[in-house]
N, C-alpha and C. Protein backbone atom coordinates (compact mmCIF):
# COMPACT_ATOMS: atom_id res chain seq x y z
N UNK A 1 -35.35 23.98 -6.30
CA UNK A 1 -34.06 23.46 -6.70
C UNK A 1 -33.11 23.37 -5.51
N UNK A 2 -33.09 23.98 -4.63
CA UNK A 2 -32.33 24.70 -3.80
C UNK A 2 -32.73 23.07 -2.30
N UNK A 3 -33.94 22.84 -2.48
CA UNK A 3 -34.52 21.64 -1.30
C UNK A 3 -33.75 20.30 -1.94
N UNK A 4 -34.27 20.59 -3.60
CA UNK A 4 -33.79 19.05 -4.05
C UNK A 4 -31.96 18.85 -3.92
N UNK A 5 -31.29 19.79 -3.69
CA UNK A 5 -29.88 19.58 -3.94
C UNK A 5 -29.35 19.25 -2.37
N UNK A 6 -30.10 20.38 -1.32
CA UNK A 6 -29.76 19.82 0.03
C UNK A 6 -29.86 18.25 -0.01
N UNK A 7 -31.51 18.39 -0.77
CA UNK A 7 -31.83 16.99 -0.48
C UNK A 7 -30.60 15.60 -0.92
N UNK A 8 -30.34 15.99 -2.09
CA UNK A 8 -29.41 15.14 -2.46
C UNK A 8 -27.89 15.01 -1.89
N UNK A 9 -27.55 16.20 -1.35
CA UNK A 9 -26.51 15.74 -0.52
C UNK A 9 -26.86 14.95 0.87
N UNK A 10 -28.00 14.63 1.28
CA UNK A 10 -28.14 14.20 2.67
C UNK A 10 -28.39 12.78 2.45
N UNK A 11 -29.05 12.33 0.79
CA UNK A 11 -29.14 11.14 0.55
C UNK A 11 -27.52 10.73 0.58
N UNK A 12 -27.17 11.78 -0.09
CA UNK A 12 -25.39 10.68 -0.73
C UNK A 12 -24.69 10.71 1.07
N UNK A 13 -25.01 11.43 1.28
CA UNK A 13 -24.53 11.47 3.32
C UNK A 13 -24.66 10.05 3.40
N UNK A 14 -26.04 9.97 3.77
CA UNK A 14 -26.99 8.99 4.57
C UNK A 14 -26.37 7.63 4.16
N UNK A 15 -26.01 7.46 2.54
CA UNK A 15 -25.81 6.43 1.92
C UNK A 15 -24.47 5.66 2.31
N UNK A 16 -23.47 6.62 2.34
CA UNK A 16 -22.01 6.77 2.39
C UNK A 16 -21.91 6.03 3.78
N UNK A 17 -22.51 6.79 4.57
CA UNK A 17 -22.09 6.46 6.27
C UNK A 17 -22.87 4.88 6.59
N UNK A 18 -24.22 4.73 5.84
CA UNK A 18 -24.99 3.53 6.35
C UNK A 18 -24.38 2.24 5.49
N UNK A 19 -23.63 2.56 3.98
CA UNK A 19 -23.18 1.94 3.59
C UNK A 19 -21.23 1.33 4.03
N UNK A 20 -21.11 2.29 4.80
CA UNK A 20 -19.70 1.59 5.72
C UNK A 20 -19.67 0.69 6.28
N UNK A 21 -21.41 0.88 7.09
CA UNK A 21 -21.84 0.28 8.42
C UNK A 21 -21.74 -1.50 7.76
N UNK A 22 -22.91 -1.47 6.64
CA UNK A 22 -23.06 -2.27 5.87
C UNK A 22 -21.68 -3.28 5.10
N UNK A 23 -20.74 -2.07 4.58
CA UNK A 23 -19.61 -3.24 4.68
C UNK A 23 -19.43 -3.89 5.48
N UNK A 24 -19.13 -3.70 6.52
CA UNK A 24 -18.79 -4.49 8.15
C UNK A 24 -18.90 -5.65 7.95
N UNK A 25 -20.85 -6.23 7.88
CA UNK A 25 -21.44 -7.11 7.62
C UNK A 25 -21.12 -7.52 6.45
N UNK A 26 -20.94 -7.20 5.36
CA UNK A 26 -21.12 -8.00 4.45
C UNK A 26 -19.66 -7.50 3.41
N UNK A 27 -18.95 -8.32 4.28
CA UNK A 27 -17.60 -8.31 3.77
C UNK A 27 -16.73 -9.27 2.21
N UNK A 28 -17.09 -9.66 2.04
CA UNK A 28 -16.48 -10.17 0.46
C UNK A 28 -16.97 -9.37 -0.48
N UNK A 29 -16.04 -9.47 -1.15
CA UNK A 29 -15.77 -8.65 -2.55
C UNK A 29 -17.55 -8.25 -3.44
N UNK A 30 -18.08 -9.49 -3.61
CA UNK A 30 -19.32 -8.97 -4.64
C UNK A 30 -20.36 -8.91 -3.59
N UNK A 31 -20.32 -8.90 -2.12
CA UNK A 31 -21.89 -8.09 -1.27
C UNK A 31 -20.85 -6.66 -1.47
N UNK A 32 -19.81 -6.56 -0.90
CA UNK A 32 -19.61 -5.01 -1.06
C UNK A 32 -19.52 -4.07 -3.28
N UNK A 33 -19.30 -5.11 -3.78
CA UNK A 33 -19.96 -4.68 -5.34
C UNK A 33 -21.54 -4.30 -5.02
N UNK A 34 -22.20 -5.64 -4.65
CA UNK A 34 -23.12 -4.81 -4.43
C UNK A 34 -24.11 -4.39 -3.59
N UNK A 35 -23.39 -3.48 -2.78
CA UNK A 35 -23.28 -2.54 -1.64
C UNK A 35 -23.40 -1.20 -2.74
N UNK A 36 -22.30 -1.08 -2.78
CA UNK A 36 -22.13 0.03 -4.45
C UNK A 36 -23.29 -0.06 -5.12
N UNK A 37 -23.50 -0.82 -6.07
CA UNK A 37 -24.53 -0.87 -6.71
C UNK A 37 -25.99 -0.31 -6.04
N UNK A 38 -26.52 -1.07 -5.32
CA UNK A 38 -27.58 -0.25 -4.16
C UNK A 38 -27.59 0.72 -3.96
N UNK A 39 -26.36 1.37 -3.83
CA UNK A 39 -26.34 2.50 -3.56
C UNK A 39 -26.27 4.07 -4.32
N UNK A 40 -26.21 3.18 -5.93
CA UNK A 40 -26.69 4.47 -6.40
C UNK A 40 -27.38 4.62 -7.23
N UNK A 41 -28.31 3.21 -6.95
CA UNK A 41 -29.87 3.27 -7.27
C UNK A 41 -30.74 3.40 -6.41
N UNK A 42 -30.32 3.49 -5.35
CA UNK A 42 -30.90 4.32 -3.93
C UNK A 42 -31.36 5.64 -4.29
N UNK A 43 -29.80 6.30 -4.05
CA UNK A 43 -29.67 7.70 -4.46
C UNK A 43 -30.30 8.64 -5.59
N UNK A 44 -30.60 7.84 -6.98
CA UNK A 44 -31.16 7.82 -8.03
C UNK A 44 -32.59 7.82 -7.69
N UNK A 45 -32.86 6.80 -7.32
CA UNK A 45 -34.63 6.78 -7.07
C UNK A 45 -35.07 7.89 -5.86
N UNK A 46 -34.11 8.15 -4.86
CA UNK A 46 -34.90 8.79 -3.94
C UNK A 46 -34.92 9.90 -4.56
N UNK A 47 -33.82 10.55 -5.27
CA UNK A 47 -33.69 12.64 -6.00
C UNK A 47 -35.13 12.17 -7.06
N UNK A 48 -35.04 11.17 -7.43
CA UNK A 48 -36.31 11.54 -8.66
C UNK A 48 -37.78 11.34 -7.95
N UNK A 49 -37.61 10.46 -6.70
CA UNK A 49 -39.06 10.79 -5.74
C UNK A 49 -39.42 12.29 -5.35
N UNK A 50 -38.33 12.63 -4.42
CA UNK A 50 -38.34 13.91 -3.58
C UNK A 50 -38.41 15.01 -4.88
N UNK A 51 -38.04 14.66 -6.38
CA UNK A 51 -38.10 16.21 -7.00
C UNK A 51 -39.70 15.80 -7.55
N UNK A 52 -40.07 14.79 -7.58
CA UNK A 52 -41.58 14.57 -8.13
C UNK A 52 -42.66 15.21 -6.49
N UNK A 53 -41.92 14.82 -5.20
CA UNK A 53 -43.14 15.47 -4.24
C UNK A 53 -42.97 16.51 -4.18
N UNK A 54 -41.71 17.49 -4.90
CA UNK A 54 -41.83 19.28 -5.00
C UNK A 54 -42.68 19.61 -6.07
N UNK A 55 -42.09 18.84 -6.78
CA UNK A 55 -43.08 19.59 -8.27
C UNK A 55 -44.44 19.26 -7.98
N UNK A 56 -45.31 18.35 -7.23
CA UNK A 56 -46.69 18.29 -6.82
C UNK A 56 -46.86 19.24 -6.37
N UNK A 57 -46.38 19.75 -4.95
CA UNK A 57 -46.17 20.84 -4.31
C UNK A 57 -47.33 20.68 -3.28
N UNK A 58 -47.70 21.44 -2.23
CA UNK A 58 -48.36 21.28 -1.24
C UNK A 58 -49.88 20.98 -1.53
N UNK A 59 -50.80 21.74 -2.62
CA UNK A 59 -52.30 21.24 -2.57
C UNK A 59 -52.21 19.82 -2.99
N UNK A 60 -51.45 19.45 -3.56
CA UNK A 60 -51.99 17.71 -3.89
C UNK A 60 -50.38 16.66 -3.02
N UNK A 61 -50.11 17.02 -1.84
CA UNK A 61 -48.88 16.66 -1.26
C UNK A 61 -48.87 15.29 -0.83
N UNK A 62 -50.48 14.92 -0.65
CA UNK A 62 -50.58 13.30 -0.52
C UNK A 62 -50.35 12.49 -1.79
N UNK A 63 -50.67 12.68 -2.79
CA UNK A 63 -50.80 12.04 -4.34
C UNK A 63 -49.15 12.06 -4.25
N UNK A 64 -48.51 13.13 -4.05
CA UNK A 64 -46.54 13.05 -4.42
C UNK A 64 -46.24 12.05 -3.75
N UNK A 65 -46.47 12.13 -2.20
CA UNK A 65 -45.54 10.81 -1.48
C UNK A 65 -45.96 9.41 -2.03
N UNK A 66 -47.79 9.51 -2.32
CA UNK A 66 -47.62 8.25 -2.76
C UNK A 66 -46.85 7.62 -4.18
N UNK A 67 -46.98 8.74 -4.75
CA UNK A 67 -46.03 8.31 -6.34
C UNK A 67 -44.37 7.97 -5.71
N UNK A 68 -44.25 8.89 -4.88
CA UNK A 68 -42.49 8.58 -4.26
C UNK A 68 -42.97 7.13 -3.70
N UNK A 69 -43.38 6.71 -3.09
CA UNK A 69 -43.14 5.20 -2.16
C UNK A 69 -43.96 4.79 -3.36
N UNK A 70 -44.95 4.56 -4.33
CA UNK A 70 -44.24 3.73 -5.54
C UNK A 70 -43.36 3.55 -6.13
N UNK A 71 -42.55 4.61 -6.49
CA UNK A 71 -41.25 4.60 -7.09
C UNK A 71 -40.16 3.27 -6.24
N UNK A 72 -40.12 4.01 -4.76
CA UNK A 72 -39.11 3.37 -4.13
C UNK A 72 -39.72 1.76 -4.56
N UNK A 73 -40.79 1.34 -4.01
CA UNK A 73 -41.14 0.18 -3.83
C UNK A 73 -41.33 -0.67 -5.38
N UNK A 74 -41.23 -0.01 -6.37
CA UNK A 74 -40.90 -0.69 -7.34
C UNK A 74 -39.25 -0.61 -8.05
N UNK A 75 -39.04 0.47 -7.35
CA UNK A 75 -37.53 0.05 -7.53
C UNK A 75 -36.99 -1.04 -6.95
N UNK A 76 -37.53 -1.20 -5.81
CA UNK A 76 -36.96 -2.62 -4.32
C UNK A 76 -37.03 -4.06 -5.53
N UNK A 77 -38.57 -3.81 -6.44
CA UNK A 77 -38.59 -5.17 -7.14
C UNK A 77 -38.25 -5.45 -7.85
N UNK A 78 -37.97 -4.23 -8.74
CA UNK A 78 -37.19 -4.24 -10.56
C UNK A 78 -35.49 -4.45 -10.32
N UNK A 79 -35.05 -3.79 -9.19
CA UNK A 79 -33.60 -3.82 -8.92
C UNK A 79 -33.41 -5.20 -8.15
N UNK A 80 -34.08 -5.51 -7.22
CA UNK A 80 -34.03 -6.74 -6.99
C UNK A 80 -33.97 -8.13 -8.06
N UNK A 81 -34.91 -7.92 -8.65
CA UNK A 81 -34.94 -9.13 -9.91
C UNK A 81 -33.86 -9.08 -10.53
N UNK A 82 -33.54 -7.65 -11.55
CA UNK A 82 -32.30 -7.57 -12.06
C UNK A 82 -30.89 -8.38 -11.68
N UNK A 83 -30.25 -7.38 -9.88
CA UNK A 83 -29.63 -7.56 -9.54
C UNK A 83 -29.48 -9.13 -9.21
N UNK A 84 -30.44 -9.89 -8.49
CA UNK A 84 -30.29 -10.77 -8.05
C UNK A 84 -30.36 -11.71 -9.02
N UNK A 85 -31.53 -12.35 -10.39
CA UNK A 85 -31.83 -12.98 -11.15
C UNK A 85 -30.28 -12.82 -11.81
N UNK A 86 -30.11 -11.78 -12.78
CA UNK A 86 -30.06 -11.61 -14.27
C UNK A 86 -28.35 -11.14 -13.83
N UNK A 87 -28.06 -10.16 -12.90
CA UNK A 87 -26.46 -10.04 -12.58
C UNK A 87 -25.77 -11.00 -11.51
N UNK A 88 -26.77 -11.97 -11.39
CA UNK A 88 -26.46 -12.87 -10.00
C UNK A 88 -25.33 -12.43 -8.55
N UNK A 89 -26.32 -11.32 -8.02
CA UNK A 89 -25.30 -10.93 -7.23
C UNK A 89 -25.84 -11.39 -5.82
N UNK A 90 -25.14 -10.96 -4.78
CA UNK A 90 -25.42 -11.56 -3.27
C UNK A 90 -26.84 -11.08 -3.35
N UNK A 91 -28.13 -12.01 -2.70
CA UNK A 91 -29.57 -11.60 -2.54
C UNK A 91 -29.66 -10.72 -1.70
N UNK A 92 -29.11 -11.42 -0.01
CA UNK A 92 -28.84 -10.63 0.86
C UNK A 92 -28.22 -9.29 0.94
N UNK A 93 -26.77 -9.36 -0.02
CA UNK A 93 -26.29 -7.91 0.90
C UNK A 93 -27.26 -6.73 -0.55
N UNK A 94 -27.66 -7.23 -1.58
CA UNK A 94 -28.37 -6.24 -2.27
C UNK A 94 -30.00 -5.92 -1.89
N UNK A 95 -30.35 -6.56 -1.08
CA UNK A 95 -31.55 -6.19 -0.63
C UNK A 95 -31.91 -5.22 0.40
N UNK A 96 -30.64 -6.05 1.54
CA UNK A 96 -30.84 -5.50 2.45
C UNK A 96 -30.20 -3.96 2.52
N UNK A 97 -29.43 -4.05 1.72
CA UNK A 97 -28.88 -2.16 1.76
C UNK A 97 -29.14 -1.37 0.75
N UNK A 98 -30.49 -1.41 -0.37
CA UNK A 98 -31.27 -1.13 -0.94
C UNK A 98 -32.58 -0.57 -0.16
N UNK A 99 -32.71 -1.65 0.89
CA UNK A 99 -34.00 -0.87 2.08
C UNK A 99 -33.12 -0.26 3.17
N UNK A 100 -31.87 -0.34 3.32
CA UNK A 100 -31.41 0.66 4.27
C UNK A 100 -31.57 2.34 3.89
N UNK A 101 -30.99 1.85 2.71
CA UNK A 101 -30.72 2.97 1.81
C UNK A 101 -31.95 3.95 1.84
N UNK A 102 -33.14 3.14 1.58
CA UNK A 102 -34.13 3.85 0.64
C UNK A 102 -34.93 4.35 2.25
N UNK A 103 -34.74 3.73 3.35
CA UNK A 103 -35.54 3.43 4.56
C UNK A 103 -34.66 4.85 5.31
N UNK A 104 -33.59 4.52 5.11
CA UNK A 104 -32.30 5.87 5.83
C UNK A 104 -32.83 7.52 5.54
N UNK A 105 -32.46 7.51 4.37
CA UNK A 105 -33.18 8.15 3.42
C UNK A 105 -34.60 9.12 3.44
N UNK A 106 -35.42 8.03 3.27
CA UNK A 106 -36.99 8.68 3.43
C UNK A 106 -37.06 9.75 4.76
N UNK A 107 -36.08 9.47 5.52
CA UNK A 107 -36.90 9.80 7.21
C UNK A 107 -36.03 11.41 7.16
N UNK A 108 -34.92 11.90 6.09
CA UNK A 108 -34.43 12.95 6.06
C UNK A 108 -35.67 13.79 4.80
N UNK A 109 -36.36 12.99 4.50
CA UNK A 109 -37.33 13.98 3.19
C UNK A 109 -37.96 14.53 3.84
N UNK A 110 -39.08 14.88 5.18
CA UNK A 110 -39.59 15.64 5.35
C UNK A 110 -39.81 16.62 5.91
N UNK A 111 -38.12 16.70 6.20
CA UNK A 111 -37.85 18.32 7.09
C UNK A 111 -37.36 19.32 5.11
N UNK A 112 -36.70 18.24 4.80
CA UNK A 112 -36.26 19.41 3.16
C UNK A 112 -37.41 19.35 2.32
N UNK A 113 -38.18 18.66 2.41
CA UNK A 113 -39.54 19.02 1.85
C UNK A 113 -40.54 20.49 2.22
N UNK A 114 -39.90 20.50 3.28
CA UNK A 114 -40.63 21.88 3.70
C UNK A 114 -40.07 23.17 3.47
N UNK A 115 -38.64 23.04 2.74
CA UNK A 115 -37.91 24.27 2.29
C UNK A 115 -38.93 24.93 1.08
């Protein structure tokens, strides 16, 4: 409990600061909507990856990551379609800070994975 909550504050970190960056670029009103949006289905998918590669736990630690990078990578397509098809929002700024997000992210899981 104690890995997954670090963990989750370093996602909402990671998100916060890469998603500033990301306004910069993608300045009108609905890429920064959804900027937001991305971002806390980022946050969402990565706590429910990282608490699925604890609860595997170390003898089966390959089978967790791969269920986590399914998760992410079908989140990239289900949120993508959604967002982009069905809420018609910017393609660009929701894609691209959906894989910042999820890409930012991943590279802080495997030092709190080892708590």
């Amino acid at each position: 409990m104690k890995a997954t909550a670090w963990f989750s504050g370093a996602v909402v970190a990671i998100v916060l600061v890469s998603g500033l960056g990301l306004a910069v670029l993608f300045s009108s009103p609905a890429d920064r909507a959804a900027i937001r949006s991305s971002a806390v289905v980022a946050v969402i998918a990565q706590v429910f990856a990282f608490a699925i590669a604890r609860v595997v736990g170390a003898p089966r630690f390959l089978a967790g990551w791969i269920i986590g990078v399914v998760i992410r990578f079908a989140t990239l397509i289900v949120y993508g379609i959604v967002a982009v098809k069905l809420l018609a929002m910017p393609a660009p700024a929701v894609l691209i800070s959906l894989v910042t997000f999820l890409f930012l992210s991943t590279l802080a899981e495997p030092k709190l994975l080892a708590l």
